[in-house]
Protein backbone atom coordinates (compact mmCIF):
# COMPACT_ATOMS: atom_id res chain seq x y z
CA UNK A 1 0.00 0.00 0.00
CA UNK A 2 1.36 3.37 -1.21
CA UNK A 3 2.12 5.64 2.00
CA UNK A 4 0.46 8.23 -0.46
CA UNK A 5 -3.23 6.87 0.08
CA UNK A 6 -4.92 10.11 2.76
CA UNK A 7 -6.15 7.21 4.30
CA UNK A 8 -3.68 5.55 6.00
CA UNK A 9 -1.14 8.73 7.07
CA UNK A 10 1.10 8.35 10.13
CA UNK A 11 2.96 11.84 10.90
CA UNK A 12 6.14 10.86 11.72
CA UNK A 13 6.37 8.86 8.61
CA UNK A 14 5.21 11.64 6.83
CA UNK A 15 7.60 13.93 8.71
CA UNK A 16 10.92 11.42 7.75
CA UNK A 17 9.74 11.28 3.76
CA UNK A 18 9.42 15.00 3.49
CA UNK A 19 12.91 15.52 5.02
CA UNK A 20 14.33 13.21 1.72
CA UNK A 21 12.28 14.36 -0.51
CA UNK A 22 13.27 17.86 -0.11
CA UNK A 23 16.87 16.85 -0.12
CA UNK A 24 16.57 14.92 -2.67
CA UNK A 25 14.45 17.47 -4.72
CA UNK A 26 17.02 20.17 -4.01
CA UNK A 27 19.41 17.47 -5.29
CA UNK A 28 17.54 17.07 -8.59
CA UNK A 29 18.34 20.41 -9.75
CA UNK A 30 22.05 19.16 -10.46
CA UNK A 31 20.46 17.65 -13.62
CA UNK A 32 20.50 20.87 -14.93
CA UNK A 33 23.72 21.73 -14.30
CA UNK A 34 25.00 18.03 -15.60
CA UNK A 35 23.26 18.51 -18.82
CA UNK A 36 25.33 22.18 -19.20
CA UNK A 37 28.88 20.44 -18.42
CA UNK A 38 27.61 17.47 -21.21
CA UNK A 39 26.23 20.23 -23.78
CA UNK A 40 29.67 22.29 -22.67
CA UNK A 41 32.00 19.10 -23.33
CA UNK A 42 30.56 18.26 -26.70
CA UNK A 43 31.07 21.65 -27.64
CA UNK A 44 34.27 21.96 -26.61
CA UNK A 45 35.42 17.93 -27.94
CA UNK A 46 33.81 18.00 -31.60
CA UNK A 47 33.98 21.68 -32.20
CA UNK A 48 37.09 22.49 -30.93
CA UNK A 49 38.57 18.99 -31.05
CA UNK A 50 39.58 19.72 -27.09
CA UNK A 51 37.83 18.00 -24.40
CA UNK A 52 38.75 18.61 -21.37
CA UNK A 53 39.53 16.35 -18.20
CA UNK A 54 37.86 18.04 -15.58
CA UNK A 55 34.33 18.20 -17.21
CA UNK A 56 34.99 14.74 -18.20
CA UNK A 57 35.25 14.04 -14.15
CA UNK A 58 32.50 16.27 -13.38
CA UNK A 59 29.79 14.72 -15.48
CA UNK A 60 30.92 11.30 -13.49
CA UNK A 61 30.44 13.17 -10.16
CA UNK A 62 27.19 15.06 -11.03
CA UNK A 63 25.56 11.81 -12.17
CA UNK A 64 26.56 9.90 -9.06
CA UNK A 65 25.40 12.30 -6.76
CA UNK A 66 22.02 12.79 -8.59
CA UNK A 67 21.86 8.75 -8.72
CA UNK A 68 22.54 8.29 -4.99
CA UNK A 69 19.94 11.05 -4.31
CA UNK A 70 17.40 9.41 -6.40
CA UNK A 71 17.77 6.06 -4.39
CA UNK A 72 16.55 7.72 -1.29
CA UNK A 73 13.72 9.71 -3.16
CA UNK A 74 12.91 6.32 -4.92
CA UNK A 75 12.03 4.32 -1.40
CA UNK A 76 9.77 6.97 -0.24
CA UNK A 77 7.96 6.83 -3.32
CA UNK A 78 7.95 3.32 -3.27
CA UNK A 79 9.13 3.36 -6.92
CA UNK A 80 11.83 0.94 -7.00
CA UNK A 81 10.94 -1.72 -9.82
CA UNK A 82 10.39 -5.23 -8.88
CA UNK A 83 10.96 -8.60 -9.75
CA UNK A 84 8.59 -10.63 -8.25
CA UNK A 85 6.21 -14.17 -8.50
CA UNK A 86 5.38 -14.31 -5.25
CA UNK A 87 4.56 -10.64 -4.09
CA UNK A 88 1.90 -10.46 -6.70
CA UNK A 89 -0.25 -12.97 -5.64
CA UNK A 90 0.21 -12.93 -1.81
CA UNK A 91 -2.72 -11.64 0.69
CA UNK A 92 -2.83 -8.22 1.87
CA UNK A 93 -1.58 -9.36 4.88
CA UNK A 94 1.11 -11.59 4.03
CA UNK A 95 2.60 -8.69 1.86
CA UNK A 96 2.80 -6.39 4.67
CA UNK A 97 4.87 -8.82 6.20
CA UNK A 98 6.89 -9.72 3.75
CA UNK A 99 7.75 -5.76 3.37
CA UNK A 100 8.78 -5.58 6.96
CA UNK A 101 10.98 -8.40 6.77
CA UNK A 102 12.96 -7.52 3.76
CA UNK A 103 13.12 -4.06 5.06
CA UNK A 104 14.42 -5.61 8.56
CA UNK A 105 16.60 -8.08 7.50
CA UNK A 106 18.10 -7.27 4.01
CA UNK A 107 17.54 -3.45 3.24
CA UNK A 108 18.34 -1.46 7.10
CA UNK A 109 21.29 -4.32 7.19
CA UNK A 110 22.72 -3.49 3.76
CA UNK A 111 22.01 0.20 4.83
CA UNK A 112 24.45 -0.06 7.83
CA UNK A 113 27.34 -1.79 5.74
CA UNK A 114 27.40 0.72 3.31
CA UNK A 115 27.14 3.62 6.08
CA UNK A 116 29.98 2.07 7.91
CA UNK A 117 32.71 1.08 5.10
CA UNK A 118 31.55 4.46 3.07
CA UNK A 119 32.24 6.61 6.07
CA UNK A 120 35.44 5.63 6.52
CA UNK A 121 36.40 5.67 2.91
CA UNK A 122 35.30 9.23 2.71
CA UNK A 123 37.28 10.51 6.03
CA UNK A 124 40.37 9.01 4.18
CA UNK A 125 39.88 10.88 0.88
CA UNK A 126 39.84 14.01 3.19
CA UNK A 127 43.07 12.83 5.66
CA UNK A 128 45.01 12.43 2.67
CA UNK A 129 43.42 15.58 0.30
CA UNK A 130 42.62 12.79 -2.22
CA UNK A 131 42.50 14.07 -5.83
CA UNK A 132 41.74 12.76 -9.53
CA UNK A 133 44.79 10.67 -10.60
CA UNK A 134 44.69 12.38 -13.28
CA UNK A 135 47.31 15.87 -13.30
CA UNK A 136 44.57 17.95 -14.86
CA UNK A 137 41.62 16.34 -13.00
CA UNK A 138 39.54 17.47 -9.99
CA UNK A 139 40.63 18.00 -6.37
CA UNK A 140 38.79 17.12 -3.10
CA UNK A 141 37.63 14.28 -4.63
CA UNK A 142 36.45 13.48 -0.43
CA UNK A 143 33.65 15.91 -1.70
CA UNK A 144 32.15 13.31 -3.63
CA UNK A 145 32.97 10.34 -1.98
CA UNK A 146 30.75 12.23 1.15
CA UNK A 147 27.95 11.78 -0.74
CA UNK A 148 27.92 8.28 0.04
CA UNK A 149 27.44 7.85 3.90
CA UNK A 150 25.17 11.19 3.18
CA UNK A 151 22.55 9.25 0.89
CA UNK A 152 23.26 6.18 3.03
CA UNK A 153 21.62 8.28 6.19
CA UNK A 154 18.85 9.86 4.07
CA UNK A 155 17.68 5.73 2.59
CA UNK A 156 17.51 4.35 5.85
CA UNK A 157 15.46 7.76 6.86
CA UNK A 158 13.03 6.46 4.38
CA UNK A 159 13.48 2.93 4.91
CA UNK A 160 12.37 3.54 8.90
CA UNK A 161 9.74 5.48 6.99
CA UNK A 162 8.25 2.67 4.81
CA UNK A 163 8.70 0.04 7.82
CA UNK A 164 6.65 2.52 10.22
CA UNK A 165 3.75 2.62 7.79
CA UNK A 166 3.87 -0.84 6.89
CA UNK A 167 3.64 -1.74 10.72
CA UNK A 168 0.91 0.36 11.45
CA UNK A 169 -0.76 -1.62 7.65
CA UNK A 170 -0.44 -4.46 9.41
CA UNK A 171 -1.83 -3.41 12.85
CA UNK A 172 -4.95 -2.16 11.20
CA UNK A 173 -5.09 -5.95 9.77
CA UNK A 174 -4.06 -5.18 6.02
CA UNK A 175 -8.08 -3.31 5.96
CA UNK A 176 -6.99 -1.08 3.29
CA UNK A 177 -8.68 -0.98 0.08
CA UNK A 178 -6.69 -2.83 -2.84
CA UNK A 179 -4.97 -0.60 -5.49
CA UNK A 180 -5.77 -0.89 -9.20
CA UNK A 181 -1.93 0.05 -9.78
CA UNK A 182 0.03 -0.34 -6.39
CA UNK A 183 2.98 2.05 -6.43
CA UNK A 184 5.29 -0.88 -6.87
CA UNK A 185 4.90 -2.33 -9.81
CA UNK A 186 5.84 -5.71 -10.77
CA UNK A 187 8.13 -5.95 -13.52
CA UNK A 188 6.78 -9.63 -14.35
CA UNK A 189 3.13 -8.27 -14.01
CA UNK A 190 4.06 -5.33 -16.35
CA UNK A 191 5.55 -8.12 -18.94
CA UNK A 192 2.65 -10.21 -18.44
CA UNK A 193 0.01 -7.67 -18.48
CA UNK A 194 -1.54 -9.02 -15.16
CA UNK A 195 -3.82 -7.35 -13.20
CA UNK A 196 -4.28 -7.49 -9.40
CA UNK A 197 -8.08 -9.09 -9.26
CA UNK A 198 -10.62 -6.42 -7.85
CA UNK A 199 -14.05 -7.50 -5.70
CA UNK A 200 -16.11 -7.75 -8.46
CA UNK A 201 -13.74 -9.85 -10.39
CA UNK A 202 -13.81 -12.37 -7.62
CA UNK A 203 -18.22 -12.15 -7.54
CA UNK A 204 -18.05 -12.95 -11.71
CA UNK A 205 -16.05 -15.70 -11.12
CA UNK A 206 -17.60 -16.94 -7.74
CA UNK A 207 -21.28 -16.61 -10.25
CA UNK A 208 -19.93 -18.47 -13.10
């Protein structure tokens, strides 16, 4: 169930999701600046037959940042695609508990792993002053590799977000209407063209 339904709102969900969004919104507007540098390089590589280094590195940099970003936005949005059999066709219920599980036991613990080893990496960039190893490429490079632990806070924000809502789901006894098209679409159901069955679905086929 998409946290987006008026219906089922809990605040400090709500609260957590608006805090990555608008991060991750503010974030977005580094698209604009990407496609500049790309638009900038081409110009500079087929009309002056002279690309240069440190937009090459910066298009790399701007991308990965407004990747990372999107991750978090992407969870509280409940976009990520999925590849699933068994999802589809599970009980209200059983899905809500199948969400809190994988959010307990694969995505918070993959969360932490990359927190810890990427926090570390970045404080060494910045000991050392870390830099492109390339003569002309960019400094700081600890800049970017900050983004990292950063993004990895702002996911499990709207992980604990997702697993708060899906509790409470599964308190009120999975009572929420069905969706037509749940926020998280199936990949295989998308391929397949299948359709979650709706009440009146179930009384044709319980009549014929």
């Amino acid at each position: 169930m998409s946290s987006a339904n008026p219906q089922y709102r809990v605040p400090i969900a709500d609260f957590l999701n608006n805090i990555v969004r608008r991060i991750a919104e503010t974030a977005a507007w580094l698209n604009v600046l990407l496609i500049g540098v790309i638009l900038l390089q081409v110009v500079m590589r087929y009309g002056f037959n002279r690309g240069l280094v440190p937009l090459e590195e910066l298009m790399w940099h701007l991308y990965a940042v407004a990747f990372m970003f999107g991750m978090a936005y992407a969870i509280t949005n409940d976009s990520h695609i999925r590849v699933d059999i068994v999802h589809m066709s599970l009980p209200t219920k059983a899905k809500h508990i199948l969400e809190i599980s994988g959010i307990l036991l694969l995505l918070m613990p993959f969360l932490w792993i990359l927190f810890d080893h990427s926090i570390g990496w970045a404080w060494e960039a910045y000991r050392v002053n870390e830099s492109s190893a390339n003569p002309t490429g960019l400094p700081y490079r600890w800049i970017i590799k900050a983004i990292v632990p950063l993004t990895a806070v702002l996911m499990f924000m709207a992980a604990l977000a997702r697993l708060i809502l899906q509790v409470q789901l599964l308190r009120h006894h999975a009572r929420e209407p069905e969706e037509l098209v749940p926020g998280n679409v199936s990949m295989l159901r998308q391929f397949f063209h299948l359709q979650p069955c709706t009440p009146d679905d179930k009384q044709d086929r319980q009549e014929g």
